[in-house]
PDB file of N, CA and C in Angstrom:
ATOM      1  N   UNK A   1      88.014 -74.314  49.559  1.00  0.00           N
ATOM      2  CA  UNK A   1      87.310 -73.794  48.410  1.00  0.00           C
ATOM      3  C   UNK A   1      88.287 -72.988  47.571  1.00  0.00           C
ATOM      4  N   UNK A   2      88.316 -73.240  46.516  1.00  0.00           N
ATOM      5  CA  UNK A   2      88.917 -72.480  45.469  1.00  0.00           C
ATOM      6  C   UNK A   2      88.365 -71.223  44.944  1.00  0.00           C
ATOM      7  N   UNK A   3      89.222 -70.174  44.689  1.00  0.00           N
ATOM      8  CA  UNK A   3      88.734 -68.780  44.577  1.00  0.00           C
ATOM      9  C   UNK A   3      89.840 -68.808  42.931  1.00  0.00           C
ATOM     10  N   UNK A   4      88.622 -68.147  42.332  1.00  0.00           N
ATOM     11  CA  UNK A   4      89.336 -67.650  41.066  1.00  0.00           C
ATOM     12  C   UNK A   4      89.124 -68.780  39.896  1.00  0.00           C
ATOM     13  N   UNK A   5      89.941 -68.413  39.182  1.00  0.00           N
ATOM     14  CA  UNK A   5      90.221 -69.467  37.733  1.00  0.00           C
ATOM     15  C   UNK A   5      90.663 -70.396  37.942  1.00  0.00           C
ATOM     16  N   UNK A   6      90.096 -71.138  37.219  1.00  0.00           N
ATOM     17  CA  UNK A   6      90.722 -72.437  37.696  1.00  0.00           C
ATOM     18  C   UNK A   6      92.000 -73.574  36.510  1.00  0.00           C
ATOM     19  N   UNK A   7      91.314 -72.786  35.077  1.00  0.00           N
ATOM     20  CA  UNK A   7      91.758 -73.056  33.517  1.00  0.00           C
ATOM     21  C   UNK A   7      91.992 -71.674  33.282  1.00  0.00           C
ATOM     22  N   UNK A   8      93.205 -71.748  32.168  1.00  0.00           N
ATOM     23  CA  UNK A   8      94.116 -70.805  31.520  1.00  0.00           C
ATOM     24  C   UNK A   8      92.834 -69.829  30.744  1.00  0.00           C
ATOM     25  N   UNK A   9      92.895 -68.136  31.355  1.00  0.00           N
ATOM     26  CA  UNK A   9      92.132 -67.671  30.435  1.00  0.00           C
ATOM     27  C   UNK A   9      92.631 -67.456  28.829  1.00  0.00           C
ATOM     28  N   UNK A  10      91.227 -67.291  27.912  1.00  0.00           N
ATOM     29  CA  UNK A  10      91.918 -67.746  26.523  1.00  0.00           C
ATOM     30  C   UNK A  10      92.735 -66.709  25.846  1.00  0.00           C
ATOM     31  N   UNK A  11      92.824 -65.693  26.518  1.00  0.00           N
ATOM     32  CA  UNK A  11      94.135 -64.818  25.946  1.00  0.00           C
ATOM     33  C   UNK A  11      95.639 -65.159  26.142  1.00  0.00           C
ATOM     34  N   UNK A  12      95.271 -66.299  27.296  1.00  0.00           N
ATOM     35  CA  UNK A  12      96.842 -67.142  27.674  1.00  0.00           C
ATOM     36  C   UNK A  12      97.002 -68.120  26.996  1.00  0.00           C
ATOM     37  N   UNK A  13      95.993 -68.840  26.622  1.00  0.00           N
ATOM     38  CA  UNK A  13      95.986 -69.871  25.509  1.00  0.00           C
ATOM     39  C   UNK A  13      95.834 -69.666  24.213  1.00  0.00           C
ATOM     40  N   UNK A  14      95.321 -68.767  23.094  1.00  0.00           N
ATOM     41  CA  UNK A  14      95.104 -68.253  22.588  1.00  0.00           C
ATOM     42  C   UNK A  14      93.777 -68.743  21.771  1.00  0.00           C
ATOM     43  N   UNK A  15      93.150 -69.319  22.414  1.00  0.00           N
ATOM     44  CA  UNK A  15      91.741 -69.607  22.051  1.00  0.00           C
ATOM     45  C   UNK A  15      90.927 -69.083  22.211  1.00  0.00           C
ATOM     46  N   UNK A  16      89.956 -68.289  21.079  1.00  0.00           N
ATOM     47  CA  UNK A  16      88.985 -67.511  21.356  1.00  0.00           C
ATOM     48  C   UNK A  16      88.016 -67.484  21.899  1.00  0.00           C
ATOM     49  N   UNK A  17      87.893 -66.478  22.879  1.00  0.00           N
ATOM     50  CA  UNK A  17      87.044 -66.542  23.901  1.00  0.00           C
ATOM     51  C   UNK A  17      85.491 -65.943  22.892  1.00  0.00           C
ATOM     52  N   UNK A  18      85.218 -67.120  22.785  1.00  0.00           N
ATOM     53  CA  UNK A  18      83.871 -66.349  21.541  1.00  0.00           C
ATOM     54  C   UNK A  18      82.784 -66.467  22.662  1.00  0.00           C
ATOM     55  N   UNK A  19      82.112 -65.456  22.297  1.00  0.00           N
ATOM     56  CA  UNK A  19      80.552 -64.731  22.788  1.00  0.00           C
ATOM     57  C   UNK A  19      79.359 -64.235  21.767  1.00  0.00           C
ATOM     58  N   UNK A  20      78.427 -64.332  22.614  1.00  0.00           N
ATOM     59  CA  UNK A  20      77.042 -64.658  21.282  1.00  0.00           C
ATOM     60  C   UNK A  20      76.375 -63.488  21.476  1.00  0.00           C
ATOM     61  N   UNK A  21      76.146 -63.030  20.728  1.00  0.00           N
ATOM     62  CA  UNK A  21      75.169 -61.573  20.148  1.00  0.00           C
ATOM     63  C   UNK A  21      73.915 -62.716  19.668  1.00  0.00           C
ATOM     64  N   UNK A  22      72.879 -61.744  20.075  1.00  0.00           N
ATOM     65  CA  UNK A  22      71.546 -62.396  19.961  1.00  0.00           C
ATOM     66  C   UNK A  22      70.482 -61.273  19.048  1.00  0.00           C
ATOM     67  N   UNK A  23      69.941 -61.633  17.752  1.00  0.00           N
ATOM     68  CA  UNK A  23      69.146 -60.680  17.218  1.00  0.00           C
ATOM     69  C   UNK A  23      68.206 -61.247  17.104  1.00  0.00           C
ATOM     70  N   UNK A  24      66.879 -60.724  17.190  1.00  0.00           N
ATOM     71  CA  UNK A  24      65.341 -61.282  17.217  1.00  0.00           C
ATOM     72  C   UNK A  24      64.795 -60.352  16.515  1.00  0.00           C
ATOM     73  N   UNK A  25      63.880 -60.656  15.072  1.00  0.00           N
ATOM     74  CA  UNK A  25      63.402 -60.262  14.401  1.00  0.00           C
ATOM     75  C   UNK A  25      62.458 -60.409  13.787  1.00  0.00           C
ATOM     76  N   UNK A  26      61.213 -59.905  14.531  1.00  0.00           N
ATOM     77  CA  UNK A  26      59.856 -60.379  14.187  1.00  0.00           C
ATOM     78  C   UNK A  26      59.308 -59.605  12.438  1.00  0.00           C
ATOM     79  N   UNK A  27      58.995 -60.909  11.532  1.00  0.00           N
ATOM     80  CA  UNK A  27      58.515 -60.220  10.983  1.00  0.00           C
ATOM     81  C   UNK A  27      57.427 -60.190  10.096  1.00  0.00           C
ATOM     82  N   UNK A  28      56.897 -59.783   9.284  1.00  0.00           N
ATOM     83  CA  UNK A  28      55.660 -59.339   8.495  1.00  0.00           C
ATOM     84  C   UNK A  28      54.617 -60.861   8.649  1.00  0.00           C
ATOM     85  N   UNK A  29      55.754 -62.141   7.613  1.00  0.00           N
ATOM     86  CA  UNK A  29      54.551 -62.993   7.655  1.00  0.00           C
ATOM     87  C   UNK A  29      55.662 -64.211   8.537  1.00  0.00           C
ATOM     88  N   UNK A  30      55.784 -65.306   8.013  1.00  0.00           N
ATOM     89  CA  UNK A  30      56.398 -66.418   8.461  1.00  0.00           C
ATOM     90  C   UNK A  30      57.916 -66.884   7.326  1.00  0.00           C
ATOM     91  N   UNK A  31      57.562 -65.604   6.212  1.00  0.00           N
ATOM     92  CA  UNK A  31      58.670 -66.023   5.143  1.00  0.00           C
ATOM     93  C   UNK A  31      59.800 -65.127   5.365  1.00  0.00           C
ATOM     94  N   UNK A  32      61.152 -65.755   5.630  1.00  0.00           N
ATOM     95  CA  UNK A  32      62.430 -65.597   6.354  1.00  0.00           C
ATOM     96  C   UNK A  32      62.640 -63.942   5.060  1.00  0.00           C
ATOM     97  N   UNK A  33      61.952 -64.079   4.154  1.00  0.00           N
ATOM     98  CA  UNK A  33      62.328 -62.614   3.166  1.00  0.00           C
ATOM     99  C   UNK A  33      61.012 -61.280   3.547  1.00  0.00           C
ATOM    100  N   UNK A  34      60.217 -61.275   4.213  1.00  0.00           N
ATOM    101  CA  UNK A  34      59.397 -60.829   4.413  1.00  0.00           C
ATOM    102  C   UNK A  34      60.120 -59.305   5.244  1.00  0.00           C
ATOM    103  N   UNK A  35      59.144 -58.264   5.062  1.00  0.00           N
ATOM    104  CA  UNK A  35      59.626 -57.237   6.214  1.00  0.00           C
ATOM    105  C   UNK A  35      59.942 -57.241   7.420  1.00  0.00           C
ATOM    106  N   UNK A  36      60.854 -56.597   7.879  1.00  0.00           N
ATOM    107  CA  UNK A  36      60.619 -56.496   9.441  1.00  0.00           C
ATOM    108  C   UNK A  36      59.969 -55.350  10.392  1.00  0.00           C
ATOM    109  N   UNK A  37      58.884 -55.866  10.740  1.00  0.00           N
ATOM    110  CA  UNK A  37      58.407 -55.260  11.928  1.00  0.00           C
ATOM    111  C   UNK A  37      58.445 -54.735  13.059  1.00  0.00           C
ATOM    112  N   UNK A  38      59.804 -55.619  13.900  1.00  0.00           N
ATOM    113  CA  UNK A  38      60.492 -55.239  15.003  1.00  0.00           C
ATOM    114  C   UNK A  38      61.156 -56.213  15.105  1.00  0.00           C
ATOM    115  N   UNK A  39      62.351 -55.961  16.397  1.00  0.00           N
ATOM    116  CA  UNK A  39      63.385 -56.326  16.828  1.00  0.00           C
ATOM    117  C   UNK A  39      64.018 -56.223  17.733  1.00  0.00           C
ATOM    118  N   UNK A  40      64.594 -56.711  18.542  1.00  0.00           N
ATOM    119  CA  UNK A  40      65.333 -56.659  19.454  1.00  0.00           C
ATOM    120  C   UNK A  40      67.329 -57.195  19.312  1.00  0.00           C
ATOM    121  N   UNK A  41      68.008 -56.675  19.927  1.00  0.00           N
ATOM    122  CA  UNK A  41      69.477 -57.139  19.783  1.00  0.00           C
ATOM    123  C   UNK A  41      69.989 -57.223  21.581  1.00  0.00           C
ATOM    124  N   UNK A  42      71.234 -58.610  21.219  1.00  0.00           N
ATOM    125  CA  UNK A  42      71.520 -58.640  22.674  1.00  0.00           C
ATOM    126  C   UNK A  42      73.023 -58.689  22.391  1.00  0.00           C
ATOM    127  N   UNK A  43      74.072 -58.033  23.300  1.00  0.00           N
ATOM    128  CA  UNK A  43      75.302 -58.590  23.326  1.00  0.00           C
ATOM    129  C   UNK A  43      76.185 -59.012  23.835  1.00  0.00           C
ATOM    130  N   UNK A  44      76.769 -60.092  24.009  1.00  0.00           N
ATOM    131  CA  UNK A  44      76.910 -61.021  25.269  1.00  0.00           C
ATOM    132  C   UNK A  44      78.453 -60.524  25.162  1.00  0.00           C
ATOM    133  N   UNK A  45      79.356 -60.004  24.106  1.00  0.00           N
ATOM    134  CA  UNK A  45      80.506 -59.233  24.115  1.00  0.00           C
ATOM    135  C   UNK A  45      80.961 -58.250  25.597  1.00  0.00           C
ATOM    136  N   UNK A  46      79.542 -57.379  25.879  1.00  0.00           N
ATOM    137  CA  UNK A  46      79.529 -56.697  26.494  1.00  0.00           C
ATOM    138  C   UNK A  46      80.115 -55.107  25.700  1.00  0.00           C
ATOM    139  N   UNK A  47      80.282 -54.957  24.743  1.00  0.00           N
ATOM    140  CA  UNK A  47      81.171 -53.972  23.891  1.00  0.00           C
ATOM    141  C   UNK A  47      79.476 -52.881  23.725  1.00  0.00           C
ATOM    142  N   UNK A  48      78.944 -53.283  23.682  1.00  0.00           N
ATOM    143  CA  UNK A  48      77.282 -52.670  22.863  1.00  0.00           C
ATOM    144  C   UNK A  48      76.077 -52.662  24.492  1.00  0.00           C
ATOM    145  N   UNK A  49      75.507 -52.005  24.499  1.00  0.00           N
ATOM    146  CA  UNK A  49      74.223 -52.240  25.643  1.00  0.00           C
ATOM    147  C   UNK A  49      72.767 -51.865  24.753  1.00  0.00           C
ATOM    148  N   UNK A  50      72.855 -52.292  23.637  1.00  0.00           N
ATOM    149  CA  UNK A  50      70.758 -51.891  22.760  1.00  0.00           C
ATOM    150  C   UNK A  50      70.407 -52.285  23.530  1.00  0.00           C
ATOM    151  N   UNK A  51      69.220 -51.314  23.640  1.00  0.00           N
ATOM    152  CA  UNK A  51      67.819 -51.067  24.658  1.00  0.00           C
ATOM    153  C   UNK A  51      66.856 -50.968  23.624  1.00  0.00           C
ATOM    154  N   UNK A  52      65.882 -51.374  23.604  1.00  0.00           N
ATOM    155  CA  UNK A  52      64.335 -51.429  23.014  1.00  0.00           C
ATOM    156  C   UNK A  52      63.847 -50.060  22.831  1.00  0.00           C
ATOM    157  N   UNK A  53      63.785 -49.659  21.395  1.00  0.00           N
ATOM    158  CA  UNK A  53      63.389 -48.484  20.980  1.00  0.00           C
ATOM    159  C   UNK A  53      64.531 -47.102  21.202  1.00  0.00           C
ATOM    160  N   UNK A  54      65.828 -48.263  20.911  1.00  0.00           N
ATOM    161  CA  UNK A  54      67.352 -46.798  20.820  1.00  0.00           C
ATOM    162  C   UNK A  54      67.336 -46.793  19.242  1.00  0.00           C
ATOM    163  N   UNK A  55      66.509 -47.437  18.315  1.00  0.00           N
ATOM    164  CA  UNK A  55      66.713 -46.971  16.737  1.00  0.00           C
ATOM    165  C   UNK A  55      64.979 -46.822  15.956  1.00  0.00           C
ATOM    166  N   UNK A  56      65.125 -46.225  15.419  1.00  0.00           N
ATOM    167  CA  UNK A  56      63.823 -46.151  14.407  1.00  0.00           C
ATOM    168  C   UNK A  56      63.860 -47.243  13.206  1.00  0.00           C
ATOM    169  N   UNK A  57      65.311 -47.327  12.865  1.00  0.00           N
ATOM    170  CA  UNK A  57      65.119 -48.589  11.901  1.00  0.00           C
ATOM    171  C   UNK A  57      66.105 -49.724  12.094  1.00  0.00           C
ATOM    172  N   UNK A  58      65.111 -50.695  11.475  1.00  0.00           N
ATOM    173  CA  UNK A  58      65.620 -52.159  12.200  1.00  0.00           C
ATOM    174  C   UNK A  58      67.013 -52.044  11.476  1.00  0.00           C
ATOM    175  N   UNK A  59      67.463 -53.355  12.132  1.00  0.00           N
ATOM    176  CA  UNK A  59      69.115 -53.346  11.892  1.00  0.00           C
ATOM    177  C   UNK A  59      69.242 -53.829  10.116  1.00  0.00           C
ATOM    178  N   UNK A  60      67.761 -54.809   9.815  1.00  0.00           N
ATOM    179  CA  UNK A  60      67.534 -55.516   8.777  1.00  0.00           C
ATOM    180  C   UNK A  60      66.542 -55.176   7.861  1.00  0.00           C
ATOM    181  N   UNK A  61      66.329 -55.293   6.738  1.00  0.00           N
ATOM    182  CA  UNK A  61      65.380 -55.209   6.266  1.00  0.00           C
ATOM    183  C   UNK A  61      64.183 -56.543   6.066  1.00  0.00           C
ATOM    184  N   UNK A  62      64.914 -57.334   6.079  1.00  0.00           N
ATOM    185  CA  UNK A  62      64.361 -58.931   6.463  1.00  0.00           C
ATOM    186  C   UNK A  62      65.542 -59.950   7.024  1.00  0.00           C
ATOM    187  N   UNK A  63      64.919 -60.971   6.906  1.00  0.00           N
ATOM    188  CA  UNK A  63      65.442 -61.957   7.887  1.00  0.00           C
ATOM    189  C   UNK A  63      66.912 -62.539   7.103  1.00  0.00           C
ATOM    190  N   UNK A  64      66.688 -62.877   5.772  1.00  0.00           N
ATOM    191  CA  UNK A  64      67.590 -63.218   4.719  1.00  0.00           C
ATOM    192  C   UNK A  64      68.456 -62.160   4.510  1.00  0.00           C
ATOM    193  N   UNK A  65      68.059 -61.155   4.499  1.00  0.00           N
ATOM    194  CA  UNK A  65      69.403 -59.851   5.098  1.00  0.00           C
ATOM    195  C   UNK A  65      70.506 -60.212   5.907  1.00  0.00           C
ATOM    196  N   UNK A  66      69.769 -60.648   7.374  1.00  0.00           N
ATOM    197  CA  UNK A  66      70.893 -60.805   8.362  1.00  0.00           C
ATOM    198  C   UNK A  66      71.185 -62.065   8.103  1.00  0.00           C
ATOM    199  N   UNK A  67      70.840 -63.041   7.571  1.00  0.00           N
ATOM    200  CA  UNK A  67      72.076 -64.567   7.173  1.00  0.00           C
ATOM    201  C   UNK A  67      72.881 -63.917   6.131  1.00  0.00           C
ATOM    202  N   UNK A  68      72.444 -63.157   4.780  1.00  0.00           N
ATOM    203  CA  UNK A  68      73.441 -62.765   3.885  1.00  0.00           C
ATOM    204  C   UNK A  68      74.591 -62.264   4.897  1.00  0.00           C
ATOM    205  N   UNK A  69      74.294 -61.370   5.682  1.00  0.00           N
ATOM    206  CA  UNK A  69      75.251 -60.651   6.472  1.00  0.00           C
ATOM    207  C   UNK A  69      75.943 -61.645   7.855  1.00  0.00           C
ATOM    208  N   UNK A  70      75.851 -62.610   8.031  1.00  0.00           N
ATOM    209  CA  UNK A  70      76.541 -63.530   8.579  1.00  0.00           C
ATOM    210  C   UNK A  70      75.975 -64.002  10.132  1.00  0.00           C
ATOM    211  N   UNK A  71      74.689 -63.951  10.026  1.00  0.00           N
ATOM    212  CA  UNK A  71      74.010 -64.023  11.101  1.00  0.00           C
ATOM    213  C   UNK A  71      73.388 -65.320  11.229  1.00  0.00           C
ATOM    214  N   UNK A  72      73.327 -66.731  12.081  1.00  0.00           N
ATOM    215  CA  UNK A  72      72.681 -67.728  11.704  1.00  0.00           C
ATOM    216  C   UNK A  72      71.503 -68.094  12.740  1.00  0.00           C
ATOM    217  N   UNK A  73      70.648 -68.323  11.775  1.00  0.00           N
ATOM    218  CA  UNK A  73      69.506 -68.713  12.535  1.00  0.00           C
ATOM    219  C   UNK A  73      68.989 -69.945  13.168  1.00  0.00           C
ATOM    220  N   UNK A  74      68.780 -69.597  14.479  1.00  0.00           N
ATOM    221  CA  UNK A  74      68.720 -70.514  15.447  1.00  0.00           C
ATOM    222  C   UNK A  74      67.258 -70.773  15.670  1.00  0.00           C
ATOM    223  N   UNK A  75      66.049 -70.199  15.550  1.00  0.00           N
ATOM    224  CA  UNK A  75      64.825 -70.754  15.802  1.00  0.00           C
ATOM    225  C   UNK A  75      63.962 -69.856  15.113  1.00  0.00           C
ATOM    226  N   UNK A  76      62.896 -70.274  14.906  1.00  0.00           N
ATOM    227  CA  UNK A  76      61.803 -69.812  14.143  1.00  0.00           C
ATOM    228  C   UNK A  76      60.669 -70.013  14.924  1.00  0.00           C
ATOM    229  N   UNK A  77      59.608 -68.961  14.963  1.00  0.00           N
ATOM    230  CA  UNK A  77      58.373 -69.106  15.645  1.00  0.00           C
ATOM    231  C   UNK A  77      57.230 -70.291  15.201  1.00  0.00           C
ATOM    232  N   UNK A  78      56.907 -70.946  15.893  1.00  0.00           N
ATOM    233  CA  UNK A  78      55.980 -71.929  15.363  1.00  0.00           C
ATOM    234  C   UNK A  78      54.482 -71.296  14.697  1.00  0.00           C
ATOM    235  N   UNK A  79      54.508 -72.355  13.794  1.00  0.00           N
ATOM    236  CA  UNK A  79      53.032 -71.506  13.075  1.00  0.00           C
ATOM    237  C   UNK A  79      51.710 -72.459  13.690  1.00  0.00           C
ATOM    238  N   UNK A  80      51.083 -71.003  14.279  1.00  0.00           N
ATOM    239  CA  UNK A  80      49.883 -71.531  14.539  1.00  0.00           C
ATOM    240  C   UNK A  80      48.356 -70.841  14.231  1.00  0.00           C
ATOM    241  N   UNK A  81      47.756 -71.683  13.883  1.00  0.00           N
ATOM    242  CA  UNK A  81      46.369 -70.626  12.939  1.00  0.00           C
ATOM    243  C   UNK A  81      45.892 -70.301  13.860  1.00  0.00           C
ATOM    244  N   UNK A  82      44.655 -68.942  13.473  1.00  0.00           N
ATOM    245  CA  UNK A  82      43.696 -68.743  14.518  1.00  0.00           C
ATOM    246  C   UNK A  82      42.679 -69.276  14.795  1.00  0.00           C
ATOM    247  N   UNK A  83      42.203 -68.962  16.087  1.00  0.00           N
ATOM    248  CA  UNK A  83      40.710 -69.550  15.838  1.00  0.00           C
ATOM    249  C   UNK A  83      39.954 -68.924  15.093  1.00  0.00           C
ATOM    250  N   UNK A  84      38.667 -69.342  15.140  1.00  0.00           N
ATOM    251  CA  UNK A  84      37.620 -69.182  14.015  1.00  0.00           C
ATOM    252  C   UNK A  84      36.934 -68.005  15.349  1.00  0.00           C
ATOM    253  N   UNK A  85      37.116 -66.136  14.504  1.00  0.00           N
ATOM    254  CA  UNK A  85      36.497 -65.234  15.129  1.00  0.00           C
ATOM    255  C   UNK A  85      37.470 -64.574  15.554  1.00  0.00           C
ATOM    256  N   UNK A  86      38.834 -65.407  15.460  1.00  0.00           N
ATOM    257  CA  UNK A  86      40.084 -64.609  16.559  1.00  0.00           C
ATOM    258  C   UNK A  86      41.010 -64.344  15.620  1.00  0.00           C
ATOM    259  N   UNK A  87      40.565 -63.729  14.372  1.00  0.00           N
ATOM    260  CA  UNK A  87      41.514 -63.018  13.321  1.00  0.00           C
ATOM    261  C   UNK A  87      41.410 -61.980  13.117  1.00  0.00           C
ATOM    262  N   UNK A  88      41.297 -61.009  13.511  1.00  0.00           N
ATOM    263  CA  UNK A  88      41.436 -59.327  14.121  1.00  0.00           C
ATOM    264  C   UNK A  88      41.751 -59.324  15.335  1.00  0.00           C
ATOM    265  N   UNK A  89      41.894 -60.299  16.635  1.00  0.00           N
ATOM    266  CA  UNK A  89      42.852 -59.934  18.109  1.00  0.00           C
ATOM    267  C   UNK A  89      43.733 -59.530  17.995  1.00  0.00           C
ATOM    268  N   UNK A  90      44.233 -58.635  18.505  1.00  0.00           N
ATOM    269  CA  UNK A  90      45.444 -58.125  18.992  1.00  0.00           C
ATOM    270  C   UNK A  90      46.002 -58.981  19.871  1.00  0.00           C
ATOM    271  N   UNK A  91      47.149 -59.353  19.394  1.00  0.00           N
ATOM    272  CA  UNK A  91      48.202 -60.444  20.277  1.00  0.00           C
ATOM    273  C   UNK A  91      49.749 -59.983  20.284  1.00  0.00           C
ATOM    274  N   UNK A  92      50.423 -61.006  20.502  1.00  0.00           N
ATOM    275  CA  UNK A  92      51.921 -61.158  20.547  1.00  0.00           C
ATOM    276  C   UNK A  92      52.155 -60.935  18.953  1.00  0.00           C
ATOM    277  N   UNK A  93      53.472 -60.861  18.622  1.00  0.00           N
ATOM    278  CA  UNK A  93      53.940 -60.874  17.057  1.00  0.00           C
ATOM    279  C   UNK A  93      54.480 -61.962  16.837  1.00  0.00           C
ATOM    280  N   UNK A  94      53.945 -62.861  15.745  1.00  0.00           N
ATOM    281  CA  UNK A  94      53.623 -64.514  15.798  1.00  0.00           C
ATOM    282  C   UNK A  94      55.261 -64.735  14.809  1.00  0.00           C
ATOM    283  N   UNK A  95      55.593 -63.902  14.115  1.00  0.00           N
ATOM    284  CA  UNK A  95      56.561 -64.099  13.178  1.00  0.00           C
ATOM    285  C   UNK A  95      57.499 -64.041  13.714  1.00  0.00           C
ATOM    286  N   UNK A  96      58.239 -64.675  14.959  1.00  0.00           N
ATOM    287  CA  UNK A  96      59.277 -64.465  15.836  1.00  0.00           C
ATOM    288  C   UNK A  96      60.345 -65.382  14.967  1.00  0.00           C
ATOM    289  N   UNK A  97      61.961 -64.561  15.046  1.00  0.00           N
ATOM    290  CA  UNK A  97      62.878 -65.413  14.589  1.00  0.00           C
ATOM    291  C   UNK A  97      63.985 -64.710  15.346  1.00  0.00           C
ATOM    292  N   UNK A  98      65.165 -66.163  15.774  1.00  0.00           N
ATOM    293  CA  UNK A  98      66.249 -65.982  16.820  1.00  0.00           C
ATOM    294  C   UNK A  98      67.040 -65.912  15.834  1.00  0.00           C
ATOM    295  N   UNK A  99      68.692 -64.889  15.805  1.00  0.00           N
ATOM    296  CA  UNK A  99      69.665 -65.389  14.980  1.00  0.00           C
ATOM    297  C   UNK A  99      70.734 -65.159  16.378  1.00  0.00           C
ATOM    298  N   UNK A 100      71.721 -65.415  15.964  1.00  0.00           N
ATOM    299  CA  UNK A 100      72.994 -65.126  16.658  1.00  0.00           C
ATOM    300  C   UNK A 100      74.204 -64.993  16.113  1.00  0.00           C
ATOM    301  N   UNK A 101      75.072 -64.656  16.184  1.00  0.00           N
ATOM    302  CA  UNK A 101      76.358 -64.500  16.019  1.00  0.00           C
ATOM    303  C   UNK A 101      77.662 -64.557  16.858  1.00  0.00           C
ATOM    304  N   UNK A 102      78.674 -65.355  17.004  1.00  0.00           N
ATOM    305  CA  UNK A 102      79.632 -66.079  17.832  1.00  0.00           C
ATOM    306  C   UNK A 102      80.875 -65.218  17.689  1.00  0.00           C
ATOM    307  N   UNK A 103      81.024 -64.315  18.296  1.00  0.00           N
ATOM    308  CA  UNK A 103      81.895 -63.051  18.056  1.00  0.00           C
ATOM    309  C   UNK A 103      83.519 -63.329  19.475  1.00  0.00           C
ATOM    310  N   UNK A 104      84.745 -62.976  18.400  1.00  0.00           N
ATOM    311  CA  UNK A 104      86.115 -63.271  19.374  1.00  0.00           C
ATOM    312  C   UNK A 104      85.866 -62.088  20.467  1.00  0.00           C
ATOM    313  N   UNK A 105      85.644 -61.904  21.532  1.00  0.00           N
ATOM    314  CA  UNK A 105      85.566 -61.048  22.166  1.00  0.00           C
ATOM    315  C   UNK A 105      87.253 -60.609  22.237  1.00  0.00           C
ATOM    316  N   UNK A 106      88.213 -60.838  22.215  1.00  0.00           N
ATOM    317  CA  UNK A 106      89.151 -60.548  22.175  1.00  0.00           C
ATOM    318  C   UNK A 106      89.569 -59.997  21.350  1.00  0.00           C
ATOM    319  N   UNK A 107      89.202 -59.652  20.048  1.00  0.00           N
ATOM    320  CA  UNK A 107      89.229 -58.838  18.851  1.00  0.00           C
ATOM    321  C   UNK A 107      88.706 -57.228  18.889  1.00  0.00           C
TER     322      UNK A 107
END
């Protein structure tokens, strides 16, 4: 059994070892310009550790914020109506959107 590396790490090769930051940003309605409501951030860098509820304000003001700012979006929450009677429930936050960003960790 082999222990260790097995390929040149990319600071020996000089290929960037890129890593993905993950931002999720639920917001107001289903339109990518709409407010944001909440959010979450992840960073796969390891440089950052956000925890849920370490800021009062979102990183964004909407969703088209963080693509202006170089963030690309990877999924969008599916739209689904309510039922008939089930439009005042309290649920999940339906306006879910994934972005990410592909960062040189070596930088």
């Amino acid at each position: 059994m082999t222990v260790g590396r097995t390929t040149p790490a990319p600071q020996e090769t000089g290929t960037p070892a890129l890593r993905q930051r993950v931002l999720v940003l639920y917001l107001s309605t289903s339109a990518l310009d709409s407010p944001v409501i909440g959010w979450s951030r992840y960073d796969g860098t390891g440089r950052t550790s956000p925890t849920t509820g370490d800021s009062d304000e979102p990183p964004y003001e909407t969703g088209v914020a963080a693509l202006c700012d170089g963030w690309r979006l990877i999924q969008a929450a599916q739209l689904i109506p309510s039922g008939s009677g089930s439009e005042y429930d309290v649920s999940f936050l339906k306006h879910e959107f994934f972005f990410e960003q592909l960062v040189d960790s070596r930088v």
